[in-house]
N, C-alpha and C. Protein backbone atom coordinates (compact mmCIF):
# COMPACT_ATOMS: atom_id res chain seq x y z
N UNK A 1 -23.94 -16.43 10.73
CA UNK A 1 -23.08 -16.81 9.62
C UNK A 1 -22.31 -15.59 9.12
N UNK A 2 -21.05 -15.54 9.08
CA UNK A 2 -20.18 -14.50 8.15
C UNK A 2 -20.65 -14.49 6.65
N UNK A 3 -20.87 -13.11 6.04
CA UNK A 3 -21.25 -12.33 5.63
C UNK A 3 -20.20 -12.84 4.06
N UNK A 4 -20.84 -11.96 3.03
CA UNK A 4 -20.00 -13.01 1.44
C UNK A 4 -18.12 -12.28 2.14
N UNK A 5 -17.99 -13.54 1.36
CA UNK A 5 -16.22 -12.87 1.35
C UNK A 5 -15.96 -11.91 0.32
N UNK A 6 -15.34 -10.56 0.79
CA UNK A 6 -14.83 -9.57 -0.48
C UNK A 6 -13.67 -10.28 -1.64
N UNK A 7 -13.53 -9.56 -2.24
CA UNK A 7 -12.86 -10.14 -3.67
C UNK A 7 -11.49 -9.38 -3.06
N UNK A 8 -11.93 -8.34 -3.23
CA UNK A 8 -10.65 -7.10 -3.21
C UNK A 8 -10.35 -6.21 -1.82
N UNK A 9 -9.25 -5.36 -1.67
CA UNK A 9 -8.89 -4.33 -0.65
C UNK A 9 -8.26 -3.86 -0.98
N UNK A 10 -7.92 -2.90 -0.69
CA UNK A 10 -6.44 -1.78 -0.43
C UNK A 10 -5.94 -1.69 1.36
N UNK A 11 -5.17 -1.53 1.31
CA UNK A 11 -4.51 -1.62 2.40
C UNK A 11 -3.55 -0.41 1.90
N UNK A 12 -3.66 0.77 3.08
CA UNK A 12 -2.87 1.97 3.05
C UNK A 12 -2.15 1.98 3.96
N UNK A 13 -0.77 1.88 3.78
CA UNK A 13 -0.14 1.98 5.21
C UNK A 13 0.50 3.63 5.64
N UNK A 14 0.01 3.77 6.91
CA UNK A 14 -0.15 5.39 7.21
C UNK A 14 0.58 5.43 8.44
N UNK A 15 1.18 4.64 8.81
CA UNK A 15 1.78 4.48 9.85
C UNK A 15 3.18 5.04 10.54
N UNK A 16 4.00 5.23 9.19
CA UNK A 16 5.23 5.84 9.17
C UNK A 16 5.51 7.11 10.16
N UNK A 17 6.34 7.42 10.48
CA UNK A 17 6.91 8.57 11.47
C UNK A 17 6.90 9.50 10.99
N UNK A 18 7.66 9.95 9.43
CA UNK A 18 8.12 10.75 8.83
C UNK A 18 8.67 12.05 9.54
N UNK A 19 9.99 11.30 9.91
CA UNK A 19 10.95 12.04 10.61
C UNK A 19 11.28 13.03 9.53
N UNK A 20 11.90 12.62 8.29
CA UNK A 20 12.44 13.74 7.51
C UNK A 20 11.05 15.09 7.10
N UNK A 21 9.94 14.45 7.52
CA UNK A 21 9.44 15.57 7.01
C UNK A 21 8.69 16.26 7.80
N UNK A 22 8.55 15.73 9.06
CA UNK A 22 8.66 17.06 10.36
C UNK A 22 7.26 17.32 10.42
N UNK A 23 6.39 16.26 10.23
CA UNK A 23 5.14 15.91 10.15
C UNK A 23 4.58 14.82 9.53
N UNK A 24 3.49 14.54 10.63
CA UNK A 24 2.47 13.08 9.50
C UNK A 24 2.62 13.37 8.13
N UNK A 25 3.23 12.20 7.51
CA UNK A 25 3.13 12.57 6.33
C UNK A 25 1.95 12.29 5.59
N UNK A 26 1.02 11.36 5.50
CA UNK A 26 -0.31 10.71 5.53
C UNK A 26 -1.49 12.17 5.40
N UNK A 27 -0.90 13.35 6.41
CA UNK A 27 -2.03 14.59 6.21
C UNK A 27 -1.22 15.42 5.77
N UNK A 28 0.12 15.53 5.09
CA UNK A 28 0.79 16.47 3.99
C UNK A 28 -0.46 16.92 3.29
N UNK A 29 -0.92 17.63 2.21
CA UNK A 29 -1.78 18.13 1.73
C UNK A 29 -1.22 18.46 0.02
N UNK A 30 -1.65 18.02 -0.81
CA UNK A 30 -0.87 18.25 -2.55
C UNK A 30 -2.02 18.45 -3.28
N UNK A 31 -1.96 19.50 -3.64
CA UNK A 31 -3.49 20.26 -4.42
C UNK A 31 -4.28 20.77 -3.26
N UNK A 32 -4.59 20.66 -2.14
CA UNK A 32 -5.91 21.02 -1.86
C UNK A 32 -6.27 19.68 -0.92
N UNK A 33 -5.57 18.36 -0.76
CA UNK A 33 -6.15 16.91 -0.01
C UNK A 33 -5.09 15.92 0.49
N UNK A 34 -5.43 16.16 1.16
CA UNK A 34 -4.34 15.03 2.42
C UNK A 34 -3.80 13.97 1.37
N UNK A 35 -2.37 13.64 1.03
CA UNK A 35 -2.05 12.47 0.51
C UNK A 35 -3.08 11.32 0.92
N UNK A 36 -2.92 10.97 2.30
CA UNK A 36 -3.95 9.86 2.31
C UNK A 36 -5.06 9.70 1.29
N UNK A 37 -5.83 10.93 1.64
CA UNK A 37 -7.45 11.35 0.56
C UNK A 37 -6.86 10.55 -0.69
N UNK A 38 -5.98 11.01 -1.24
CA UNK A 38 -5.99 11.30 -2.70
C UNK A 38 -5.33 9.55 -3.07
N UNK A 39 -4.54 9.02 -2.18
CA UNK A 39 -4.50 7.48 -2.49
C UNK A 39 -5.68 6.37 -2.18
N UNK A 40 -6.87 6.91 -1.01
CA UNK A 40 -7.97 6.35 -1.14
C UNK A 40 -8.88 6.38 -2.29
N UNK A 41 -8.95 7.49 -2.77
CA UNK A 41 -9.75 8.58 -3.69
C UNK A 41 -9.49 7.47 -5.02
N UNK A 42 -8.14 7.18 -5.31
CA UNK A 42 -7.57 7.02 -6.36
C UNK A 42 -8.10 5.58 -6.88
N UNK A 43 -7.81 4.49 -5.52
CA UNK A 43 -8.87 3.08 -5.43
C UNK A 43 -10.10 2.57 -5.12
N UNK A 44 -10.89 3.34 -4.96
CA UNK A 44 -11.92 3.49 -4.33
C UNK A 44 -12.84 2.39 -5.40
N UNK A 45 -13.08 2.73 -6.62
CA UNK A 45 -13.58 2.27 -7.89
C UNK A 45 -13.23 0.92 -7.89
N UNK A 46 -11.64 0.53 -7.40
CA UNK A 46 -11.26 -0.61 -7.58
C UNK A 46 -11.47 -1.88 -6.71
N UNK A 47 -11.80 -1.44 -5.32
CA UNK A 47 -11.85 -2.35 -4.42
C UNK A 47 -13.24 -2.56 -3.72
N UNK A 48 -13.22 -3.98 -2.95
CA UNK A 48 -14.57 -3.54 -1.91
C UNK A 48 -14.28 -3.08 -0.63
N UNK A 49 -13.19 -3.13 -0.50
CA UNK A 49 -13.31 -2.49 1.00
C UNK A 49 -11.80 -1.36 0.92
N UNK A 50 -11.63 -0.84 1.73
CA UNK A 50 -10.56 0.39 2.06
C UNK A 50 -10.06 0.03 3.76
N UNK A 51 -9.11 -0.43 3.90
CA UNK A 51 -7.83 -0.38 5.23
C UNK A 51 -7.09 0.19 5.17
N UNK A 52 -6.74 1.29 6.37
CA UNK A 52 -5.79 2.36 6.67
C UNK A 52 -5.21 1.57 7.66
N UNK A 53 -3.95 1.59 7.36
CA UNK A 53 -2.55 0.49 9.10
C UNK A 53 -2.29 2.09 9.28
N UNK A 54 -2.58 1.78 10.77
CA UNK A 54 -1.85 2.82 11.66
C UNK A 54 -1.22 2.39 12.92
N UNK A 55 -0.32 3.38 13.41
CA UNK A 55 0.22 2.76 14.46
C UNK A 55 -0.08 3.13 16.08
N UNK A 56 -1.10 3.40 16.07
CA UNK A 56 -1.61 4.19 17.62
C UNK A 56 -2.74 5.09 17.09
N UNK A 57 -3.83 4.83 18.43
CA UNK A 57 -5.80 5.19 18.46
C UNK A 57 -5.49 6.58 17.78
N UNK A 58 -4.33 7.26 18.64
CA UNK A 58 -4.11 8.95 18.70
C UNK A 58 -4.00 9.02 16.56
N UNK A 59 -3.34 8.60 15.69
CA UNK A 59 -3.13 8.73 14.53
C UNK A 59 -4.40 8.15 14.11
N UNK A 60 -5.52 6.85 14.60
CA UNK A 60 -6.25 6.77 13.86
C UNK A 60 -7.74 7.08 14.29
N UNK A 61 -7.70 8.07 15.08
CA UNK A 61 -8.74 9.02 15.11
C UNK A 61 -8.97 10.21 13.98
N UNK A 62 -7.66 10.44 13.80
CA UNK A 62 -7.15 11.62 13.06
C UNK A 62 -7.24 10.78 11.38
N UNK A 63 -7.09 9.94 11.16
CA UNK A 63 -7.48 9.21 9.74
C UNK A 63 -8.94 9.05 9.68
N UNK A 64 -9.28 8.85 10.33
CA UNK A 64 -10.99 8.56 10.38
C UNK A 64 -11.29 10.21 9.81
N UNK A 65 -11.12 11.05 10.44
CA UNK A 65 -11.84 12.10 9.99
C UNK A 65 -11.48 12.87 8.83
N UNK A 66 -10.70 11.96 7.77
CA UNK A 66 -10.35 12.16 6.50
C UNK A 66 -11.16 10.94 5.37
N UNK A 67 -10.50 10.06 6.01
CA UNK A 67 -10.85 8.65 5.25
C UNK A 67 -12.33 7.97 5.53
N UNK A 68 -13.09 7.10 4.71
CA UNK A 68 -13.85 6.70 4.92
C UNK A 68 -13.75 4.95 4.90
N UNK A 69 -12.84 4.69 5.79
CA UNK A 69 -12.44 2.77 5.96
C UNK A 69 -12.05 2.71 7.30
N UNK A 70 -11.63 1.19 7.04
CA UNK A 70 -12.00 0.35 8.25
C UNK A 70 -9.87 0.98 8.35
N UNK A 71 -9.98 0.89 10.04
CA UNK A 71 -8.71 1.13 10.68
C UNK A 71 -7.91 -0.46 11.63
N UNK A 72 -6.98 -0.28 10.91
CA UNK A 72 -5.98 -1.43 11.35
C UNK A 72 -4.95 -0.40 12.06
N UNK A 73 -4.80 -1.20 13.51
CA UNK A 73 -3.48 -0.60 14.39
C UNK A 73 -2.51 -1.84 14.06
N UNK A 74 -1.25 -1.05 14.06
CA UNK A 74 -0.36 -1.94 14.24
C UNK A 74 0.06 -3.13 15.60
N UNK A 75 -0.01 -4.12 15.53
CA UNK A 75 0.54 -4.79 17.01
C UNK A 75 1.96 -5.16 17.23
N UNK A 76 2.61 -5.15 16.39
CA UNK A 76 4.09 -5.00 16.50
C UNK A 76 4.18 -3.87 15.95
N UNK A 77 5.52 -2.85 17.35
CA UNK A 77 5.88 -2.00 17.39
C UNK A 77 7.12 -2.32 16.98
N UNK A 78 7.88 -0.66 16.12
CA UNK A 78 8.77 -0.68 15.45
C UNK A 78 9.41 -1.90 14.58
N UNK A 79 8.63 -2.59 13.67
CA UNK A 79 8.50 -3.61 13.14
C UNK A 79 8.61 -2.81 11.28
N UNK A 80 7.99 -1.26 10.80
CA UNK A 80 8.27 -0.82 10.26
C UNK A 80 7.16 -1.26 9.07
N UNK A 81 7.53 -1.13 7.80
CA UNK A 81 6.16 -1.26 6.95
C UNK A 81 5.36 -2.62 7.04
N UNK A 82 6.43 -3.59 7.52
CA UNK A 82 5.36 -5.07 7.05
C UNK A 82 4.69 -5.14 8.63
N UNK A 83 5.09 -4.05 9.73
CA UNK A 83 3.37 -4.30 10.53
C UNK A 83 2.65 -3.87 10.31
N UNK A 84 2.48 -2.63 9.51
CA UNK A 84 1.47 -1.83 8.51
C UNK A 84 0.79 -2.89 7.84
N UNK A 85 2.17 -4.15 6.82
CA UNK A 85 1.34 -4.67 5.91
C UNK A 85 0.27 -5.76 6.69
N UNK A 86 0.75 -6.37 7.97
CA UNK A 86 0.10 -7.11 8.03
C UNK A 86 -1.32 -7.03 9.29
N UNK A 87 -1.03 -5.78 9.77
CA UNK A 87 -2.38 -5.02 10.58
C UNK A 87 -3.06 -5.12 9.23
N UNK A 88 -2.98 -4.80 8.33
CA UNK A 88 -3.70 -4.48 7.61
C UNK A 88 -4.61 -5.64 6.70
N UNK A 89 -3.58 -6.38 6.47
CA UNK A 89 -3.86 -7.88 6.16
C UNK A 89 -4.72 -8.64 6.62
N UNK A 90 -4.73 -8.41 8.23
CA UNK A 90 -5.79 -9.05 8.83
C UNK A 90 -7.01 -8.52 9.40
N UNK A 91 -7.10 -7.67 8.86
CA UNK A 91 -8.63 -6.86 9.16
C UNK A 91 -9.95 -6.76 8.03
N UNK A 92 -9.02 -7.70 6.92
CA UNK A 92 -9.99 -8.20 5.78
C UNK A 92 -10.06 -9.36 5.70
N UNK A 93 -11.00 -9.71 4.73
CA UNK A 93 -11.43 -10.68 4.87
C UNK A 93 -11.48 -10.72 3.09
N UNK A 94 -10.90 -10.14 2.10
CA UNK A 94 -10.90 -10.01 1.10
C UNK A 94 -9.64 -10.65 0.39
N UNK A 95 -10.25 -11.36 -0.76
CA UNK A 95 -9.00 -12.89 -0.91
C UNK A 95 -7.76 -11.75 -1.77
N UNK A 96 -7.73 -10.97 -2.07
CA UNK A 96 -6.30 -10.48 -2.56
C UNK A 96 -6.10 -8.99 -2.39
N UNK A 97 -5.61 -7.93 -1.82
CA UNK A 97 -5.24 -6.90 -1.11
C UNK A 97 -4.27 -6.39 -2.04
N UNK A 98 -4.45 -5.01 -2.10
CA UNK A 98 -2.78 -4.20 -2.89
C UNK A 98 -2.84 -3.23 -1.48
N UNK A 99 -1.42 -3.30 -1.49
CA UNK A 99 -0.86 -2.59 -0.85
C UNK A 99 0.02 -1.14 -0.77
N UNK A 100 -0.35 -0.17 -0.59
CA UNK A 100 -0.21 1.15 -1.01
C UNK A 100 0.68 2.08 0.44
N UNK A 101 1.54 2.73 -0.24
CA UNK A 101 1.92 3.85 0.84
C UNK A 101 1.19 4.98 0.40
N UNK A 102 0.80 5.66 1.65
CA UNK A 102 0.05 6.50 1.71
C UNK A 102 0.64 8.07 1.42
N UNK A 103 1.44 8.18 0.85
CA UNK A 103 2.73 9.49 0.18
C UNK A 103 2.42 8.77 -1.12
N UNK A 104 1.82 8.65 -2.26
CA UNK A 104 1.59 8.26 -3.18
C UNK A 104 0.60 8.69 -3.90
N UNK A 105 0.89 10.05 -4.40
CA UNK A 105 -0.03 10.71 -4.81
C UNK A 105 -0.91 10.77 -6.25
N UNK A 106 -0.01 10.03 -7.06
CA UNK A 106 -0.66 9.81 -8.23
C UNK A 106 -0.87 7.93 -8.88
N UNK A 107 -1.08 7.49 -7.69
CA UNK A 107 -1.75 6.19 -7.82
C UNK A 107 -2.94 6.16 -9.06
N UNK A 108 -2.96 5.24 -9.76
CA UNK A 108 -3.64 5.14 -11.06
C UNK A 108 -4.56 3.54 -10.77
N UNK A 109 -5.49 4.08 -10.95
CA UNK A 109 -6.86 3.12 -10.52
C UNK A 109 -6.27 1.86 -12.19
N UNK A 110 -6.25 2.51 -13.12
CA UNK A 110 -5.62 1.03 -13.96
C UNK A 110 -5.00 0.47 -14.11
N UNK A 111 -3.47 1.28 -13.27
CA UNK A 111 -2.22 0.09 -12.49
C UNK A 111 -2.94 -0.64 -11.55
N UNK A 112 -3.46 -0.21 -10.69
CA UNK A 112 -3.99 -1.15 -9.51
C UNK A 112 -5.01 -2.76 -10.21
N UNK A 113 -5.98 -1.96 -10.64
CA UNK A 113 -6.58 -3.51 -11.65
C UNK A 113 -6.15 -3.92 -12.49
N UNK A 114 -5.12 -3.85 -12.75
CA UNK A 114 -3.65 -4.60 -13.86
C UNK A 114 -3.25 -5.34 -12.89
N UNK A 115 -3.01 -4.68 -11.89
CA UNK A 115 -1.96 -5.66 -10.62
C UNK A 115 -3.03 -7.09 -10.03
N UNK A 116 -4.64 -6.56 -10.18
CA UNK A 116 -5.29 -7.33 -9.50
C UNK A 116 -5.95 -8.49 -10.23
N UNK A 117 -5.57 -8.12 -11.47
CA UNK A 117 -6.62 -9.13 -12.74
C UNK A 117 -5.41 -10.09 -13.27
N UNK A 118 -3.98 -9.68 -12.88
CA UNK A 118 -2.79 -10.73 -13.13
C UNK A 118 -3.07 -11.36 -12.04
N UNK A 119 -2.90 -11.09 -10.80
CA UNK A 119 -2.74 -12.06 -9.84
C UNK A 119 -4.25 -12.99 -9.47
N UNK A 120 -4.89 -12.10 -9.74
CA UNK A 120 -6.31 -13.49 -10.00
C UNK A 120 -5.73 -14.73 -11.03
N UNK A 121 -5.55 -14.17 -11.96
CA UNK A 121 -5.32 -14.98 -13.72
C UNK A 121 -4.57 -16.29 -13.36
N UNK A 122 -3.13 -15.67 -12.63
CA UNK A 122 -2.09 -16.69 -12.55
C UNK A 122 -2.24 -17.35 -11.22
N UNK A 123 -3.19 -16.74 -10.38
CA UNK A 123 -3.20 -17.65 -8.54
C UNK A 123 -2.34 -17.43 -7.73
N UNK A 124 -1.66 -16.31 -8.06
CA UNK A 124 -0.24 -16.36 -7.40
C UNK A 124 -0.54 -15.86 -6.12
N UNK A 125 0.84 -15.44 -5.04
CA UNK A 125 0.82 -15.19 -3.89
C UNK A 125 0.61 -13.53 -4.27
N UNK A 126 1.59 -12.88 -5.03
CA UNK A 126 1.60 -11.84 -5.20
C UNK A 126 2.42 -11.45 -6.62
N UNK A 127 1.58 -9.89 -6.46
CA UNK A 127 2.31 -9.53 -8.09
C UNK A 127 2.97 -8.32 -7.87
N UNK A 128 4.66 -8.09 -7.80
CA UNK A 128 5.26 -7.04 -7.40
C UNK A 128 5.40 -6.65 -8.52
N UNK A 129 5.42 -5.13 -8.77
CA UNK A 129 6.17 -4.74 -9.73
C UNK A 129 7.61 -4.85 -10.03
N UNK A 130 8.45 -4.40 -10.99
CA UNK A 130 10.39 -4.82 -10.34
C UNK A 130 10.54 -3.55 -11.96
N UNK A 131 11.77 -2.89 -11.39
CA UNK A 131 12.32 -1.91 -12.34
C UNK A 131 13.35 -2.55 -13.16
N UNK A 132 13.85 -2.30 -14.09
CA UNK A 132 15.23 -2.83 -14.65
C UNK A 132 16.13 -3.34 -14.19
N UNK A 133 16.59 -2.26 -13.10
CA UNK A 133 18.16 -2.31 -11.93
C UNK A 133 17.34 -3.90 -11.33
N UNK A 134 16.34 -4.31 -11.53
CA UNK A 134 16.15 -5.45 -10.23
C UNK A 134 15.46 -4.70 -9.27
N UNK A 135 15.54 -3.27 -9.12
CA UNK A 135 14.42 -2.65 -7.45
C UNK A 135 12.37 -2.95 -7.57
N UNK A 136 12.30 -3.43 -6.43
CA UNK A 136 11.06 -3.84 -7.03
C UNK A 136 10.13 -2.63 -6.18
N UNK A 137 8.85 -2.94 -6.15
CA UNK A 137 7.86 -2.05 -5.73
C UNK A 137 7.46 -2.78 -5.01
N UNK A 138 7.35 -2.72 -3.27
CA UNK A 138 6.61 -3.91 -2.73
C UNK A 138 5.52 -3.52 -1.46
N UNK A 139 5.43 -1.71 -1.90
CA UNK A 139 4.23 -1.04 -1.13
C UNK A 139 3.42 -0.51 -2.37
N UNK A 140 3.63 -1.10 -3.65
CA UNK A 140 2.50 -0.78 -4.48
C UNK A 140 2.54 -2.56 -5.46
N UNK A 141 1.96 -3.65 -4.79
CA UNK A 141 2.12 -4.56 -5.00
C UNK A 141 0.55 -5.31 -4.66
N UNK A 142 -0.20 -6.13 -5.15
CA UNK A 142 -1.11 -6.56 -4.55
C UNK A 142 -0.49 -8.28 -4.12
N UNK A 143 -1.01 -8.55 -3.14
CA UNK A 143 -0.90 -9.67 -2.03
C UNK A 143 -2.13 -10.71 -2.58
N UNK A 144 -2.07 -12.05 -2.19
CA UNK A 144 -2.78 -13.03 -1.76
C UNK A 144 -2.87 -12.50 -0.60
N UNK A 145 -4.54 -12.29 0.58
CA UNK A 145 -4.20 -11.59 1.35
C UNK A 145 -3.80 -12.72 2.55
N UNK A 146 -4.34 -14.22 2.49
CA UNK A 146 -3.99 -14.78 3.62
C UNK A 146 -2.69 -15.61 3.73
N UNK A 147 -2.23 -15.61 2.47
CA UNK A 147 -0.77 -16.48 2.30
C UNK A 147 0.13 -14.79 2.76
N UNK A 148 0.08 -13.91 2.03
CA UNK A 148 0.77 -12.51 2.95
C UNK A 148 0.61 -12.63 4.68
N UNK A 149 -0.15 -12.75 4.91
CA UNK A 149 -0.60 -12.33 6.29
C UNK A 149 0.03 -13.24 7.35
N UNK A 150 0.02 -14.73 6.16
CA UNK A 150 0.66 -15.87 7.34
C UNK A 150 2.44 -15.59 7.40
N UNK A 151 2.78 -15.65 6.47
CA UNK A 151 4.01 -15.61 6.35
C UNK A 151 4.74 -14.24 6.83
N UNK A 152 4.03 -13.20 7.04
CA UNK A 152 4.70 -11.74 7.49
C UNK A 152 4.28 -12.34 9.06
N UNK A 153 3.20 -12.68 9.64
CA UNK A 153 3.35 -13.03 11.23
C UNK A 153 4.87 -13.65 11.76
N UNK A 154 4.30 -14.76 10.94
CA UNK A 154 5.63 -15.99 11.09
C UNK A 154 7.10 -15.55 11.42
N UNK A 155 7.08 -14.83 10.26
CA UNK A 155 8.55 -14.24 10.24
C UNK A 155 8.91 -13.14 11.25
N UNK A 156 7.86 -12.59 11.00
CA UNK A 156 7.91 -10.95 12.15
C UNK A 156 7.99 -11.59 13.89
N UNK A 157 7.56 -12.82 14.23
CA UNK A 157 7.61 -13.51 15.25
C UNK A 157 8.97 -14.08 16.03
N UNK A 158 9.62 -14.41 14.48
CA UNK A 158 10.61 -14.16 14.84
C UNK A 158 12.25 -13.06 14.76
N UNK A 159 11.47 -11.98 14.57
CA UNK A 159 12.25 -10.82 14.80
C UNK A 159 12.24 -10.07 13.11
N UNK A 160 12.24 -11.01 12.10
CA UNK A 160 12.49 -10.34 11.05
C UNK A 160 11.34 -9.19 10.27
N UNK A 161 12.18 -7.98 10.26
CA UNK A 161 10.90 -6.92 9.81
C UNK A 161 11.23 -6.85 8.36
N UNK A 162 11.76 -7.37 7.05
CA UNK A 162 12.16 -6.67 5.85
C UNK A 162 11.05 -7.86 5.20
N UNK A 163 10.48 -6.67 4.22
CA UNK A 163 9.86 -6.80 3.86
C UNK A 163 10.14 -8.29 2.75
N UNK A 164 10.96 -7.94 1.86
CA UNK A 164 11.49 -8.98 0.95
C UNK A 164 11.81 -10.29 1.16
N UNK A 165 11.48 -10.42 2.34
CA UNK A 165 12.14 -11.78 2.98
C UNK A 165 10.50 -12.79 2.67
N UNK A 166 9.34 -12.56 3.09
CA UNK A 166 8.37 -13.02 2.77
C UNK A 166 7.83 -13.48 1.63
N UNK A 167 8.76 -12.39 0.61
CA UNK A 167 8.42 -12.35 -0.97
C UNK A 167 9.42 -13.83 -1.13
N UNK A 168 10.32 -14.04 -0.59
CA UNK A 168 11.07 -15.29 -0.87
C UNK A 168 10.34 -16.25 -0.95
N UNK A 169 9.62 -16.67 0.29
CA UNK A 169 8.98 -18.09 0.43
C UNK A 169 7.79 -18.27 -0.28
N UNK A 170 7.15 -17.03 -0.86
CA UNK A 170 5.90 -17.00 -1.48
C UNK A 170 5.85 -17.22 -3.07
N UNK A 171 4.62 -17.62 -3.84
CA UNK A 171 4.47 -17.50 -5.06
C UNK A 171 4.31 -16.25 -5.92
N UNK A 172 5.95 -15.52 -6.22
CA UNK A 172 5.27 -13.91 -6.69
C UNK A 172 5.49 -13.69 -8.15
N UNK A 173 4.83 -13.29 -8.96
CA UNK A 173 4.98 -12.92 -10.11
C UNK A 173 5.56 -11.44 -10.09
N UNK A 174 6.97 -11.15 -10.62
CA UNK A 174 7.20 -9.72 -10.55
C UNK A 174 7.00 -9.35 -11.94
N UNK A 175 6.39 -8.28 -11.99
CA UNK A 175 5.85 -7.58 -13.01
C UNK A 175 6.74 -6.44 -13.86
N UNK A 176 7.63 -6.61 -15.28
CA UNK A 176 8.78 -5.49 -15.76
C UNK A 176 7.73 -4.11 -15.86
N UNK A 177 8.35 -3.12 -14.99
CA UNK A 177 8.01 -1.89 -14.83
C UNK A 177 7.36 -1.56 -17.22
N UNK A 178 7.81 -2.20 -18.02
CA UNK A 178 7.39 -1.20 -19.04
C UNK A 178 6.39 -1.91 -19.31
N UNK A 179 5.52 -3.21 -18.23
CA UNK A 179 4.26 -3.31 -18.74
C UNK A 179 3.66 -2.74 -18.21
N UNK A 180 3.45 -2.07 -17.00
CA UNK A 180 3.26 -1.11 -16.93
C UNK A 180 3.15 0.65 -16.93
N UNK A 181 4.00 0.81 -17.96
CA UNK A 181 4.37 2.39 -18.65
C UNK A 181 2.79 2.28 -19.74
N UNK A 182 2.66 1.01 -20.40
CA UNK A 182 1.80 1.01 -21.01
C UNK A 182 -0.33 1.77 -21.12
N UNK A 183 0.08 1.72 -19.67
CA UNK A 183 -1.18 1.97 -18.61
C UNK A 183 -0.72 3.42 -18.18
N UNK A 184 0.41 3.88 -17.93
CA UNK A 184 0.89 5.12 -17.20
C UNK A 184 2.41 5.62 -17.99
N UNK A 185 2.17 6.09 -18.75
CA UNK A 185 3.74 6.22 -20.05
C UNK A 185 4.59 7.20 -19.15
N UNK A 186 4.68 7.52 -17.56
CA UNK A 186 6.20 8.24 -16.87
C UNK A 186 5.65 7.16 -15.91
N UNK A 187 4.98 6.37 -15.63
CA UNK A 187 5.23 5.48 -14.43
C UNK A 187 5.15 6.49 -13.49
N UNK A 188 3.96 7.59 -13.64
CA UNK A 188 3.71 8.37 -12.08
C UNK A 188 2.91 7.36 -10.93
N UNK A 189 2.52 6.67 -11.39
CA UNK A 189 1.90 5.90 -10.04
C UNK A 189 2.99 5.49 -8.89
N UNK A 190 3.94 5.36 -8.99
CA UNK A 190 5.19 5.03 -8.36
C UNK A 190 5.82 6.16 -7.58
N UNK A 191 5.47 7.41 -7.79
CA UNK A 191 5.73 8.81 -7.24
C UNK A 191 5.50 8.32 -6.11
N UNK A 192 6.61 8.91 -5.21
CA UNK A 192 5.97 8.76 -3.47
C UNK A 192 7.06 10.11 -3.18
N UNK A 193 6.55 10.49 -1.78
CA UNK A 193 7.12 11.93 -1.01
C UNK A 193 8.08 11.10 0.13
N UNK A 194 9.06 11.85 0.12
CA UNK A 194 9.89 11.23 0.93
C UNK A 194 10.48 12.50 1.61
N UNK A 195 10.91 13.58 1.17
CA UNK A 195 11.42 14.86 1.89
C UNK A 195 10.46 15.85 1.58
N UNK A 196 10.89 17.03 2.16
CA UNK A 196 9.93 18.41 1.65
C UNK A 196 10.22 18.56 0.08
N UNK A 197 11.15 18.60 -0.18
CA UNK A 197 11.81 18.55 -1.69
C UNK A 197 10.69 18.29 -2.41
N UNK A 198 10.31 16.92 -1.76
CA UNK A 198 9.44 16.38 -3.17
C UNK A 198 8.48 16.56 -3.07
N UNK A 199 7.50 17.20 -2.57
CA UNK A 199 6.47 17.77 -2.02
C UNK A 199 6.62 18.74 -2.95
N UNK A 200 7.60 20.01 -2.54
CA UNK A 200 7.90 21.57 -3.37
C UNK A 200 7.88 21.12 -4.84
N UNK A 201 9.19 20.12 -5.18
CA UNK A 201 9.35 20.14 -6.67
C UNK A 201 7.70 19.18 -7.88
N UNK A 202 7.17 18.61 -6.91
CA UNK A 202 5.79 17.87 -7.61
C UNK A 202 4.64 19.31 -7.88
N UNK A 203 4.81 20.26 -6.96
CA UNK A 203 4.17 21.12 -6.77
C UNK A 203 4.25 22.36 -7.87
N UNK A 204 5.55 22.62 -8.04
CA UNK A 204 6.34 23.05 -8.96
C UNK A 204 5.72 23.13 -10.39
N UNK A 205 6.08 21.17 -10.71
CA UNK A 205 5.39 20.75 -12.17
C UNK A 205 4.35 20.93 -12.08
N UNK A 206 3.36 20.92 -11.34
CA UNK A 206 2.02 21.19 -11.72
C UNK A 206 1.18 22.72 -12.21
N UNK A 207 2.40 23.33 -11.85
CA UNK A 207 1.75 24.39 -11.76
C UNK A 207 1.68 25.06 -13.56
């Protein structure tokens, strides 16, 4: 007999190339710990289980000996974050998943159970965050994990990789970025590394 069903997950997607930054970005290092570390580190409290999406054995050998979770490979190639999201999707068995990029260094364990105690509340498919302009957050978002999982196959099956397109057909509650300032008053959980820049200048402020 299968084992209780988990409540919760994280799903880290580590999969990215990071061409602009001329290395895995996933083992960049900010303070002293691999970005990855420090976005596992950050949910750990919050979830029952921990999934790293990677895209090849060679990258998730090299996560294993940082991280302490279960490893999702990607099966569609160059498919881009939603084969991350949905390797990842299906390697749990946990009814609602947030989804995290792994360049996300100041992830906040009480955004994450804000994101996860709305989307229990209301049943929804998912709870994105969304900024003013309309830009939403949809790698720091928690999922329904099997209504996500069906609908990113489906679509990805037939060629489509953007992410937002899934969020269409689904039940999502988007969440105004200043209910969550409330929990995090600069909205650092949303910080992600994208060039060396932002690596140097995060490094900078801290000091």
């Amino acid at each position: 007999m299968p084992g209780p069903r988990l409540r919760r997950a994280a799903v880290i997607l580590a999969g990215g190339r990071s061409t602009r930054l001329r290395k895995e970005k996933c083992f960049l290092e900010f303070e002293g710990k691999p970005l990855i570390k420090r976005v596992a580190d950050a949910v750990h409290g919050v979830v029952d289980e921990l999934v790293v999406a990677v895209r090849n054995e060679t990258q998730a050998r090299a996560v294993e000996k940082i991280c302490n979770a279960k490893i999702a490979i990607d099966s569609f190639k160059d498919f881009g974050p939603l084969a991350g999201i949905l390797a990842g999707l299906e390697a749990t068995v946990a009814e609602y998943s947030v989804v995290l990029g792994c360049d996300m260094p100041f992830v906040r364990a009480e955004v994450v159970e804000f994101l996860f105690e709305l989307a229990e509340e209301l049943a929804v498919d998912a709870v994105v965050p969304e900024w003013d302009n309309g830009d939403i957050e949809p790698l720091h978002a928690v999922y329904k994990t099997g209504a996500m999982a069906r609908e990113a196959r489906r679509l990805m099956l037939k060629g489509n990789k953007s992410i937002r397109v899934p969020l269409r057909l689904l039940n999502v509650k988007f969440v105004p970025v200043r209910l969550i300032r409330e929990l995090d008053e600069k909205l650092e959980t949303f910080t992600n590394i994208n060039v060396p820049e932002d690596l140097w200048q995060l490094t900078l402020k801290r000091r």
